[in-house]
Protein backbone atom coordinates (compact mmCIF):
# COMPACT_ATOMS: atom_id res chain seq x y z
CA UNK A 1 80.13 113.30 75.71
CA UNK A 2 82.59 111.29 73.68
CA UNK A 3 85.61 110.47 76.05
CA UNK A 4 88.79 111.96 74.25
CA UNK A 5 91.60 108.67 75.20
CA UNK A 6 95.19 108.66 75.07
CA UNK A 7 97.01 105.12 75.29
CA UNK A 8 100.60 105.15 76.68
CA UNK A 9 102.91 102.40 76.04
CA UNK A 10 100.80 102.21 72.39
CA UNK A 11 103.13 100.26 70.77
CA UNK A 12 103.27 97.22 73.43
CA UNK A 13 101.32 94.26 72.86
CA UNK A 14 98.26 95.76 75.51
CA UNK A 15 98.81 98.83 74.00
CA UNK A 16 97.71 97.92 70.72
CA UNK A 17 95.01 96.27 71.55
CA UNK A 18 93.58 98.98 73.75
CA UNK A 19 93.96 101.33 70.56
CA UNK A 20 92.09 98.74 68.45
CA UNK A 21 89.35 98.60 71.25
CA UNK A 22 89.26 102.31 72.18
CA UNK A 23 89.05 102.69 67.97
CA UNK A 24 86.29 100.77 68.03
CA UNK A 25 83.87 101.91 71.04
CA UNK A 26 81.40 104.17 69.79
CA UNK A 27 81.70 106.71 72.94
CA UNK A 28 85.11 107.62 73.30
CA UNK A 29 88.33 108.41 70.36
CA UNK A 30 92.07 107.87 70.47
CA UNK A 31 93.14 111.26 70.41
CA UNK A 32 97.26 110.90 71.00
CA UNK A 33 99.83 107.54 71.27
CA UNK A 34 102.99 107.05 73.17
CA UNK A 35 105.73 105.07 73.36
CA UNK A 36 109.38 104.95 73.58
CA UNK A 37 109.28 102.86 70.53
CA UNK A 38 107.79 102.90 66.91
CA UNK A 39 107.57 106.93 66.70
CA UNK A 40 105.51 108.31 64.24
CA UNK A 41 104.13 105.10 62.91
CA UNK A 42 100.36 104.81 63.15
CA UNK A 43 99.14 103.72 66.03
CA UNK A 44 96.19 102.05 64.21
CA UNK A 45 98.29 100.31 61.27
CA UNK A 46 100.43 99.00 64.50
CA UNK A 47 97.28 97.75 65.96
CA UNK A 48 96.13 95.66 62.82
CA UNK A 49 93.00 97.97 62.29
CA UNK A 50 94.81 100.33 59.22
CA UNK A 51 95.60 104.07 59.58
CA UNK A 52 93.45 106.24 62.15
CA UNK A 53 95.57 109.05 61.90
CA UNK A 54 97.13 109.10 65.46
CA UNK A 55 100.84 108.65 65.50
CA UNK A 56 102.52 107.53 68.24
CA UNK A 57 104.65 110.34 69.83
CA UNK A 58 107.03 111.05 72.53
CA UNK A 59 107.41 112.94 75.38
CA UNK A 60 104.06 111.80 77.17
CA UNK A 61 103.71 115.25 78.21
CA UNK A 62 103.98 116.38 74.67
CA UNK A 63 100.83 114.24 73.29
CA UNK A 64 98.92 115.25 76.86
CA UNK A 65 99.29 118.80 75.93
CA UNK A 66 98.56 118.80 72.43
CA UNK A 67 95.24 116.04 73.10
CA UNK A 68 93.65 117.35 75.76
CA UNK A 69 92.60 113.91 76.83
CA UNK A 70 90.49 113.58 79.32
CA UNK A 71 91.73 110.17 80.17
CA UNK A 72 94.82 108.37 79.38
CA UNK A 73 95.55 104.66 79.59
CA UNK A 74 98.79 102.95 80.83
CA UNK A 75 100.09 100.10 79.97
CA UNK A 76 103.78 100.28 80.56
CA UNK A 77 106.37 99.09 82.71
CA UNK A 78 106.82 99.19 87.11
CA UNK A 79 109.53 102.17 86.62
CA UNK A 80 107.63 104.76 84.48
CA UNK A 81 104.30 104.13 85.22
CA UNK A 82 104.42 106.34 88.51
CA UNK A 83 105.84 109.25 86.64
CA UNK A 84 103.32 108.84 83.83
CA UNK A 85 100.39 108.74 86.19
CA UNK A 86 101.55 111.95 87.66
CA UNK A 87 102.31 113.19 84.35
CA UNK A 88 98.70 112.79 83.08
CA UNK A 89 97.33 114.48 86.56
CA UNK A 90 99.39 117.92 86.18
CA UNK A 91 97.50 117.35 82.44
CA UNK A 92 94.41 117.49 84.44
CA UNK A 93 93.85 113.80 82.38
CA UNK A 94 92.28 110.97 84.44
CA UNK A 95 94.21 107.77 84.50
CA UNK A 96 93.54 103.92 84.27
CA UNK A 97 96.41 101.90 84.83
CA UNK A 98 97.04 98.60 83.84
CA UNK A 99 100.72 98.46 84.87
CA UNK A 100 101.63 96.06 87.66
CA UNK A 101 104.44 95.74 90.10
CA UNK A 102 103.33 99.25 91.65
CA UNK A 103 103.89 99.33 95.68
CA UNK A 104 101.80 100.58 98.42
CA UNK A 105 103.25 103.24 99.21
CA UNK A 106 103.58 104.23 95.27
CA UNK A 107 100.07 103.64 95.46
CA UNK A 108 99.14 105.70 98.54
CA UNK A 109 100.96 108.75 96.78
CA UNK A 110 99.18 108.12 93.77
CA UNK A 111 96.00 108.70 95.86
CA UNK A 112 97.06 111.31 97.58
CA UNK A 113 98.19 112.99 94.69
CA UNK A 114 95.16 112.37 92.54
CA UNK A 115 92.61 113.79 95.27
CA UNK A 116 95.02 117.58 95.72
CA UNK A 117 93.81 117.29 91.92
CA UNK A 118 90.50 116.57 91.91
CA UNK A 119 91.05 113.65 89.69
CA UNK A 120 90.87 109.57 89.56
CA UNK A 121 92.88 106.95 89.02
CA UNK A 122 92.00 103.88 88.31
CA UNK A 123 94.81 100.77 88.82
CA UNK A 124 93.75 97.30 87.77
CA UNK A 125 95.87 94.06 88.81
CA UNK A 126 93.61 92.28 86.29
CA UNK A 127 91.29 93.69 83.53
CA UNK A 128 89.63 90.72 82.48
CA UNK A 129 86.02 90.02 84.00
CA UNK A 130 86.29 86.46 84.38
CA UNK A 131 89.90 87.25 87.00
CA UNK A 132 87.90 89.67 88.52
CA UNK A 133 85.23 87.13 89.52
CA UNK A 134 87.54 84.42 90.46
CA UNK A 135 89.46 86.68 93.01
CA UNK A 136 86.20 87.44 94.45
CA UNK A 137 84.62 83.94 94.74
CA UNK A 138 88.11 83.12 96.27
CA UNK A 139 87.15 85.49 98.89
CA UNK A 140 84.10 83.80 99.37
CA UNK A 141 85.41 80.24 99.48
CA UNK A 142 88.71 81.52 102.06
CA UNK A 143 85.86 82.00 104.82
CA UNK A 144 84.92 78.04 104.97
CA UNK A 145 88.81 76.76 103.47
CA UNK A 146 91.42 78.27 105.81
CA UNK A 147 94.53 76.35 103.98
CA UNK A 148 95.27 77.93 100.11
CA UNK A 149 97.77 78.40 97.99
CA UNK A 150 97.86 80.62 94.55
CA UNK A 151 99.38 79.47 91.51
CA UNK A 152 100.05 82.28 88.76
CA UNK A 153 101.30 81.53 85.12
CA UNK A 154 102.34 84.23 82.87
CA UNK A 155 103.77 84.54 79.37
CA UNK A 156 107.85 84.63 79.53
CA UNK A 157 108.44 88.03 79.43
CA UNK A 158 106.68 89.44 82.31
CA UNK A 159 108.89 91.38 84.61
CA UNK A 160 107.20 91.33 88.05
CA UNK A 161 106.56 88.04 90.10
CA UNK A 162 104.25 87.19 91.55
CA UNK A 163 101.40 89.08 89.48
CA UNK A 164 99.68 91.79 91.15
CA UNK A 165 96.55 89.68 90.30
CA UNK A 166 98.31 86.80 92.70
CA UNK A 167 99.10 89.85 95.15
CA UNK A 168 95.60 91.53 95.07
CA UNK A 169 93.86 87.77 95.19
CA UNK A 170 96.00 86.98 98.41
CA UNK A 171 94.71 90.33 100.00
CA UNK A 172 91.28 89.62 99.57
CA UNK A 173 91.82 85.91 101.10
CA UNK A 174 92.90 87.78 103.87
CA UNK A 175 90.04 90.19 104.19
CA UNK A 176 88.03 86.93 104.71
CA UNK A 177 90.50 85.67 107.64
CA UNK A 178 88.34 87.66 110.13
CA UNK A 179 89.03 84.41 112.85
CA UNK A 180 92.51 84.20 114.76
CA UNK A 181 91.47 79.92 113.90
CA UNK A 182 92.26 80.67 110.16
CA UNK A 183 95.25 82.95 111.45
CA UNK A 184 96.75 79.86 113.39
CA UNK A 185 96.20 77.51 110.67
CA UNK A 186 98.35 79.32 108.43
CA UNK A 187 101.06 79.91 110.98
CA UNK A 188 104.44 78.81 109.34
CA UNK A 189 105.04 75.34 110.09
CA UNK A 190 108.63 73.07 109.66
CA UNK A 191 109.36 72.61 106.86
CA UNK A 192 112.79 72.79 104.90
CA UNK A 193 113.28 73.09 101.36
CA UNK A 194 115.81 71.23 99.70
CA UNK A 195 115.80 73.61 96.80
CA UNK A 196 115.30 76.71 98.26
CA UNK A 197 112.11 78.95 96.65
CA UNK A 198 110.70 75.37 96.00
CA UNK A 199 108.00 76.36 98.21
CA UNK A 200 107.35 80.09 96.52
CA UNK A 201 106.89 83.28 98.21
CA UNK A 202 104.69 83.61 101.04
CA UNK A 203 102.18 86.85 101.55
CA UNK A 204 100.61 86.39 104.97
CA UNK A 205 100.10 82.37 105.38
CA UNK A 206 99.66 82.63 101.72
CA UNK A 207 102.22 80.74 99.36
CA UNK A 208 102.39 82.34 95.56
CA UNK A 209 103.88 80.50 92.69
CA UNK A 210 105.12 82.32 89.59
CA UNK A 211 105.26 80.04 85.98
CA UNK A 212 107.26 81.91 83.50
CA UNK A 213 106.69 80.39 79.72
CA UNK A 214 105.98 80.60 76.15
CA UNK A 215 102.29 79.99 75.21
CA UNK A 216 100.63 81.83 78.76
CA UNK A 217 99.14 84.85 78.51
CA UNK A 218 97.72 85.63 82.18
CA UNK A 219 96.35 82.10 83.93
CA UNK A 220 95.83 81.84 87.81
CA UNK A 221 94.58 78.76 90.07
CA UNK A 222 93.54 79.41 93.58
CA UNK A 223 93.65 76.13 95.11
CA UNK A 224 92.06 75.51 98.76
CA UNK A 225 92.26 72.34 100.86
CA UNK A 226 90.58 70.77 103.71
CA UNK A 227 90.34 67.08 104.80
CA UNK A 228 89.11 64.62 101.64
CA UNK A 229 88.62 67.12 99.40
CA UNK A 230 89.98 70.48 97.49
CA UNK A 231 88.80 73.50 95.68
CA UNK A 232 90.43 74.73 92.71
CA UNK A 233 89.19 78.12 91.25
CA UNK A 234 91.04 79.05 87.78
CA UNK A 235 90.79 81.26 85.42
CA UNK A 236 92.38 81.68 81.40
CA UNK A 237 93.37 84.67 79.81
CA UNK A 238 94.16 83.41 76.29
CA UNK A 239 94.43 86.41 74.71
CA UNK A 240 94.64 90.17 75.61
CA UNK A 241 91.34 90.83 73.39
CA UNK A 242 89.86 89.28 77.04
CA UNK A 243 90.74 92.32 78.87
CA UNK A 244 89.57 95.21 76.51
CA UNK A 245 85.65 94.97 78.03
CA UNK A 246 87.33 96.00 81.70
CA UNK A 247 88.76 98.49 80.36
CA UNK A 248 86.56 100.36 78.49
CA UNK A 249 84.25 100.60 81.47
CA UNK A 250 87.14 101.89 83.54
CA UNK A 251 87.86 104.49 80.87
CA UNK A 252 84.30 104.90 80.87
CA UNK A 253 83.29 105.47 84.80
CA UNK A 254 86.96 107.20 85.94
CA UNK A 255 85.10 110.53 85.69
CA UNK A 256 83.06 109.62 88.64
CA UNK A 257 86.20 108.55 90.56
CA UNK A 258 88.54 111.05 92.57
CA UNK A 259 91.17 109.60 94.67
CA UNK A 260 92.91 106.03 93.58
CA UNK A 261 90.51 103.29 93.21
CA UNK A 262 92.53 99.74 93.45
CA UNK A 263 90.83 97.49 91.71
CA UNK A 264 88.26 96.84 88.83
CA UNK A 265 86.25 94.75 91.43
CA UNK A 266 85.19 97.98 93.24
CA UNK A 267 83.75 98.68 89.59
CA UNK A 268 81.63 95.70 89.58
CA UNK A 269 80.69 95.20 93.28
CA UNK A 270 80.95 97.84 95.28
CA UNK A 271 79.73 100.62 93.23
């Protein structure tokens, strides 16, 4: 069956690419765009890949209705991306979510929501394969290094610090904290900063560190330490074409998903 895809938040910079890549993959067709911006310009002359015939449109609801997708795709921003997601569901469309800065509880009613429907959701901290893999050796590693500290570095105009990538890595270093020894280790200690954030947040014993600048795209070191030596785990997103393959297969296996899955690491291992 060729999976019929609508991409929200089409004209964006991840938008367009996931037009260009859901153009391209032989299984599925962009059958509506949104945005708040660019209306009625092609999504695929927007995308760099010429005319395709889908304009972008708005009301969300409007293209949902008149598509029948079966899945839509958002990549927008923390404030609409809980309405779309419901939005899509009373469509009866399937969602993958790329937007970050979502909360718990936004993301417990998301499942809850999603399973009264009979539908999945899919929301993804990080697309790319390579992130993916280096949150989940960093849950390997946190079992032998109890002391660790994230560094994230995004492109300048990223809204939410830290990442949810940063957030969602920190969680799974947790997971791994099964000992009260590793618990005690990362106890706050005294320390005083001169400058105060110097130090970055803190998630559980964890210290995060946002970089905001020109030239990132999505970059993230996981950095352990124990006497004479450290591990540094890192991983480069230098360009968005790098998280297209993750999301293809989660617009790909979402039909066999009801509920919320968090995570495109419960599409690679757990599954």
């Amino acid at each position: 069956m060729t999976i019929r895809v609508v991409v929200n938040g089409a004209a964006g910079k991840m938008g367009r690419e996931v037009v260009k890549a859901v153009s391209e993959a032989g299984d599925m067709v962009l059958v509506g765009a949104s945005d708040q911006q660019a209306i009625l310009e092609d999504a695929g002359s927007l995308a760099g890949i010429g005319p395709i015939g889908v304009r972008i449109e708005s009301p969300l609801s409007g293209v949902l209705a008149s598509s029948k997708a079966h899945v839509m795709v958002d990549f927008t921003e923390p404030a609409s991306a809980l309405h779309n997601v419901y939005t899509a569901l009373r469509h009866g469309a399937r969602v993958v979510v790329g937007t970050t800065g979502l909360t718990q509880v936004d993301l417990e009613e998301i499942d809850a929501t999603a399973r009264a429907e009979g539908l999945g959701v899919l929301v993804a901290p990080n697309f790319a394969i390579g992130a993916v893999l280096m949150m989940n050796f960093a849950q390997q590693a946190a079992a032998w290094f109890p002391h660790v500290e994230i560094i994230e570095l995004h492109h300048e105009r990223k809204k939410d610090a830290p990442s949810g990538t940063a957030l969602k890595t920190a969680e799974m270093i947790r997971e791994s904290w099964v000992s009260q020894e590793a618990a005690q280790v990362n106890a706050p200690v005294e320390e005083w900063e001169s400058l105060p954030g110097a130090r970055g947040g803190r998630l559980e014993g964890i210290h995060i560190h946002s970089v905001r600048l020109p030239g990132f795209v999505a970059h993230q070191e996981v950095i352990f330490g124990l006497p004479g030596q450290t591990l540094t785990l890192r991983h480069d997103s230098t360009s968005r074409e790098s998280f297209m393959p993750g999301v293809l297969m989660g617009i790909r296996e979402i039909g066999k998903i009801t509920g919320l899955m968090y995570g495109l690491d419960k599409l690679l291992f757990e599954r």
